[in-house]
Protein backbone atom coordinates (compact mmCIF):
# COMPACT_ATOMS: atom_id res chain seq x y z
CA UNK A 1 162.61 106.28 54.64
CA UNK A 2 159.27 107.87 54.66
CA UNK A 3 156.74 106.80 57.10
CA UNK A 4 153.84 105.37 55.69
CA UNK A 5 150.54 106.48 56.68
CA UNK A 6 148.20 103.92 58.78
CA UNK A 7 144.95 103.57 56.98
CA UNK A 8 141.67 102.60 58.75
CA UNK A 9 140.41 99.48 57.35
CA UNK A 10 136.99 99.73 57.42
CA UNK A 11 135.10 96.74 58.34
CA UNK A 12 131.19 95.59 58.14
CA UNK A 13 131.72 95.09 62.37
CA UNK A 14 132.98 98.63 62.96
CA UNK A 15 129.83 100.66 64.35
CA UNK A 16 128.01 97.49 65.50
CA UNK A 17 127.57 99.48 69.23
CA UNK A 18 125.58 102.57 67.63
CA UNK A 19 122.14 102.09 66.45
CA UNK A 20 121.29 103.23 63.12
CA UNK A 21 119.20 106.33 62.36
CA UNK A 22 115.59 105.72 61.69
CA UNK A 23 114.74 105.49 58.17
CA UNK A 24 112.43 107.77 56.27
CA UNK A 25 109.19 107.30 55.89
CA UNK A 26 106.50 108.35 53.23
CA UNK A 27 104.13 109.05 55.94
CA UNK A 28 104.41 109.75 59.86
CA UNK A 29 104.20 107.38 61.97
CA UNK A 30 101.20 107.66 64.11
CA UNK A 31 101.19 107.24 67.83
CA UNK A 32 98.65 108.69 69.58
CA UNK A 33 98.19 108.89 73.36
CA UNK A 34 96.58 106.08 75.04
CA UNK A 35 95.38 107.71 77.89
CA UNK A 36 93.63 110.24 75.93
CA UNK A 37 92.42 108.04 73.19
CA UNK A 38 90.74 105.44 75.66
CA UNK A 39 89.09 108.45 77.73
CA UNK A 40 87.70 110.17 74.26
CA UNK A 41 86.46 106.71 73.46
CA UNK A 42 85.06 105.98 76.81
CA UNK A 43 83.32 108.84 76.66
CA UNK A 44 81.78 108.44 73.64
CA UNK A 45 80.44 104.81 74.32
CA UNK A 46 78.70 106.47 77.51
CA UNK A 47 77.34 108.91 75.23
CA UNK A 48 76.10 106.02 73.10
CA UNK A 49 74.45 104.50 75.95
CA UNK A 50 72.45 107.74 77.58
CA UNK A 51 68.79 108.61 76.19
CA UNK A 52 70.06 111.79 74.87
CA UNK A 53 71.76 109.77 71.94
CA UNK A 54 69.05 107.53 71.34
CA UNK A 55 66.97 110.70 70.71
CA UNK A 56 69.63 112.74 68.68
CA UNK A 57 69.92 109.48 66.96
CA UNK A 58 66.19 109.14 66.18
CA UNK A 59 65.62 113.05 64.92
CA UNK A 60 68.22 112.63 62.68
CA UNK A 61 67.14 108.87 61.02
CA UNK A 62 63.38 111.03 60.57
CA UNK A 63 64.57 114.19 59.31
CA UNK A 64 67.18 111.67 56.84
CA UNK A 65 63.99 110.07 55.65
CA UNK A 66 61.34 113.07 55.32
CA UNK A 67 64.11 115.13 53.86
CA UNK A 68 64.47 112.55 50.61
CA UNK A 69 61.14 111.88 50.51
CA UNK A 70 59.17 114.90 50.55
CA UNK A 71 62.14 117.28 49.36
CA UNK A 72 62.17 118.23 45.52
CA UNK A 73 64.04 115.51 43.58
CA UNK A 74 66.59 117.84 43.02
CA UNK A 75 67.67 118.30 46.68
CA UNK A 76 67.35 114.69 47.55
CA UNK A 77 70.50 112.56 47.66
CA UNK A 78 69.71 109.29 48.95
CA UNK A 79 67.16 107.51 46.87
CA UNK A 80 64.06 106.60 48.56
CA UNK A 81 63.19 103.59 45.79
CA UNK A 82 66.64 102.03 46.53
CA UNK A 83 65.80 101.64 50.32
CA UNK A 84 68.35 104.38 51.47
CA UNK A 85 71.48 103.53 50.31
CA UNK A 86 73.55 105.88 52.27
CA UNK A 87 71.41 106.03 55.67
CA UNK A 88 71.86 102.13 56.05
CA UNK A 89 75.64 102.75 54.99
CA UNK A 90 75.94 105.69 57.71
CA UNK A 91 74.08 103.03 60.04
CA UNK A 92 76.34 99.95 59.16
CA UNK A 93 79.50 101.81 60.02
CA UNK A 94 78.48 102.96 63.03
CA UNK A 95 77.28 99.89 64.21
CA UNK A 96 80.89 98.86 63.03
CA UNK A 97 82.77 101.62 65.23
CA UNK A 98 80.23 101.27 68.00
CA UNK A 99 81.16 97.56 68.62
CA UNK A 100 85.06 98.24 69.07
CA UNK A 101 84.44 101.70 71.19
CA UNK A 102 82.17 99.91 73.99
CA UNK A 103 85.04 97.14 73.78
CA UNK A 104 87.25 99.42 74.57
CA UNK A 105 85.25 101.13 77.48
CA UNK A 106 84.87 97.80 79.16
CA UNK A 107 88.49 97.17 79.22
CA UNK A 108 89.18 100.15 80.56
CA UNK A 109 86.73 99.19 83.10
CA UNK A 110 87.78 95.86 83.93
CA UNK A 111 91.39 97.24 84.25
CA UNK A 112 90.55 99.91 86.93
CA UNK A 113 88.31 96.91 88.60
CA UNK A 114 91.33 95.14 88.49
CA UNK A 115 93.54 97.97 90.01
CA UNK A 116 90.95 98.47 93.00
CA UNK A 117 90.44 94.87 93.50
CA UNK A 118 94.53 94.81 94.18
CA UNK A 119 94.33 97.96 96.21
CA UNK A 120 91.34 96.81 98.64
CA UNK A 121 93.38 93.07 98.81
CA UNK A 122 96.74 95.01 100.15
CA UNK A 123 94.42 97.03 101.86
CA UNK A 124 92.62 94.12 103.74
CA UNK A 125 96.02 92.23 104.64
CA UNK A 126 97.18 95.09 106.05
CA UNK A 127 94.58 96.09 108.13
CA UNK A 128 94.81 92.20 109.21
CA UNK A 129 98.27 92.41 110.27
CA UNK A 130 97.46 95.36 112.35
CA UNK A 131 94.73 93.53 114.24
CA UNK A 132 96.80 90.64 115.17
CA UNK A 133 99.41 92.59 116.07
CA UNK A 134 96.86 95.05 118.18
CA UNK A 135 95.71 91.54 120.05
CA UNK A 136 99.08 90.28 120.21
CA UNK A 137 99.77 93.32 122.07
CA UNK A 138 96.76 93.57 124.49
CA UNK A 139 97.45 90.04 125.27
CA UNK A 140 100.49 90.56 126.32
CA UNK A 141 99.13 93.46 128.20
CA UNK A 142 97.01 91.14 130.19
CA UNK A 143 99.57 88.89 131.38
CA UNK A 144 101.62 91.63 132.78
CA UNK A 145 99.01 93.22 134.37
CA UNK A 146 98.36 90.22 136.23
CA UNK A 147 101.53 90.15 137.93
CA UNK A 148 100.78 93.69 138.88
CA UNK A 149 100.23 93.81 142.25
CA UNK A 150 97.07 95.97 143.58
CA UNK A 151 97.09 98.93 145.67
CA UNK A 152 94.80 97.04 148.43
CA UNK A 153 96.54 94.10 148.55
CA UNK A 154 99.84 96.04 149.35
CA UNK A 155 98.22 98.29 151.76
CA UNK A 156 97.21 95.18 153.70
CA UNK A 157 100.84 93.29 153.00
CA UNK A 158 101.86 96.35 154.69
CA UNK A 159 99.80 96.60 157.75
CA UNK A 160 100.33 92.78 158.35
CA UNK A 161 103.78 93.38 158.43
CA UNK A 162 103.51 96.28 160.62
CA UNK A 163 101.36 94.71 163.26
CA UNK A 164 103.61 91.72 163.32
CA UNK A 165 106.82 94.09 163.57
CA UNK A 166 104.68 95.92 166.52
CA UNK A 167 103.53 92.60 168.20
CA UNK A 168 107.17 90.94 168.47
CA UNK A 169 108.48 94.11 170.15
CA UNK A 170 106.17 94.36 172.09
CA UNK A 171 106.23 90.79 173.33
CA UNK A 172 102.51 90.46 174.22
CA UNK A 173 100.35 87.78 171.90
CA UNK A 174 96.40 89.11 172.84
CA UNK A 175 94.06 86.30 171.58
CA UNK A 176 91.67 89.55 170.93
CA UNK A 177 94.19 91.32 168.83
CA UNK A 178 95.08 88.46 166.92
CA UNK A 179 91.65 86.89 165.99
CA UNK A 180 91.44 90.64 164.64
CA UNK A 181 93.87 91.17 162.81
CA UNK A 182 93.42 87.51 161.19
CA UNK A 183 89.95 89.35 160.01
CA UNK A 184 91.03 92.50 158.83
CA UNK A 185 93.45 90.57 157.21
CA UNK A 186 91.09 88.14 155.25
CA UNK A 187 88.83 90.95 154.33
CA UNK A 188 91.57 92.87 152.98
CA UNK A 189 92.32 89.49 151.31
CA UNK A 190 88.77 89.67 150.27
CA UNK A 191 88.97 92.91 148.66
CA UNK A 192 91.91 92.70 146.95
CA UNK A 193 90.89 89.52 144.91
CA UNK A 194 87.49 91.49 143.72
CA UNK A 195 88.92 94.49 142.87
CA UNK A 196 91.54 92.07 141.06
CA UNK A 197 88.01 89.93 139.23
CA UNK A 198 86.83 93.62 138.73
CA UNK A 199 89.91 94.68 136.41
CA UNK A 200 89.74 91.14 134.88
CA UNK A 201 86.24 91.83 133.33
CA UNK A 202 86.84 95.31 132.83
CA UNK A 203 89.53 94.07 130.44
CA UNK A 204 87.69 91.27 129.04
């Protein structure tokens, strides 16, 4: 028997997964760059808005008007009797364009506004998690450094101890030598508790 060739049905599913090629087109498609076209057009409205322009914009309207009205009739070509035609044309369009392209500058304006409002926000908050963490921190500090022990108050601890170690081997209580030592030992007291006040406002 011969074996029959498999044919590929062809179905209006097959090739659903791959996008079709882009059709042709009379024309190209324009596209230009954003970036570029809102700087050129930024630009421009400045432009529009500096005395330079105003100036440029004045010579030109005078030389328009002296040119086809004291030029031979020949050379002119915007009637004078008609009110110039073209001049308020050339006017009328660009106060058409000039409407869009100051539009467009303030948008681009109110978008970088927008982009430096965010940026000082996130800016702020973090600079205002850093300061409570900062006081959260020297807090903490100054409850551990009240614990701390100074280096007065352990001198006397010390010497206390020392004269009491000295005193019981010896065996001998003097009235004299204890009424002193109960003085040096409250003026040790004494100084230990301001130089302890003293670090408290010196940290304050």
């Amino acid at each position: 028997m011969a074996e029959k060739n498999p044919r590929r049905v062809k179905t209006k599913a097959s090739g659903l997964d791959t996008p079709l090629s882009a059709r042709g087109r009379f024309w190209p498609r324009l596209s230009p760059n954003p970036d570029a076209f809102g700087s050129a057009t930024e630009k421009f409205a400045r432009f529009m808005g500096t005395p330079q322009f105003l100036l440029w914009m004045t010579i030109f309207c005078v030389l328009w008007l002296l040119w086809n009205t004291l030029a031979p009739q020949a050379w002119r070509f915007d009637s004078a009797a008609m009110g110039f035609t073209a001049l308020t044309l050339m006017l009328s369009l660009q106060a058409s364009y000039a409407a869009p392209l100051l539009l467009l500058a303030q948008n681009r304006q109110d978008d970088r506004d927008r982009v430096s409002l965010t940026e000082d926000r996130s800016r702020a908050e973090r600079n205002l998690t850093d300061t409570e963490y900062l006081t959260r921190e020297i807090a903490s500090l100054r409850l551990a450094m009240r614990d701390v022990a100074t280096r007065d108050f352990v001198r006397s601890e010390l010497r206390n101890v020392l004269e009491e170690l000295l005193e019981e081997r010896e065996g001998v209580e003097d009235p004299e030598a204890k009424r002193r030592r109960e003085r040096e030992r409250e003026r040790f007291e004494r100084a230990g508790r301001d130089e302890r006040d003293r670090e408290e406002k010196d940290r304050r």
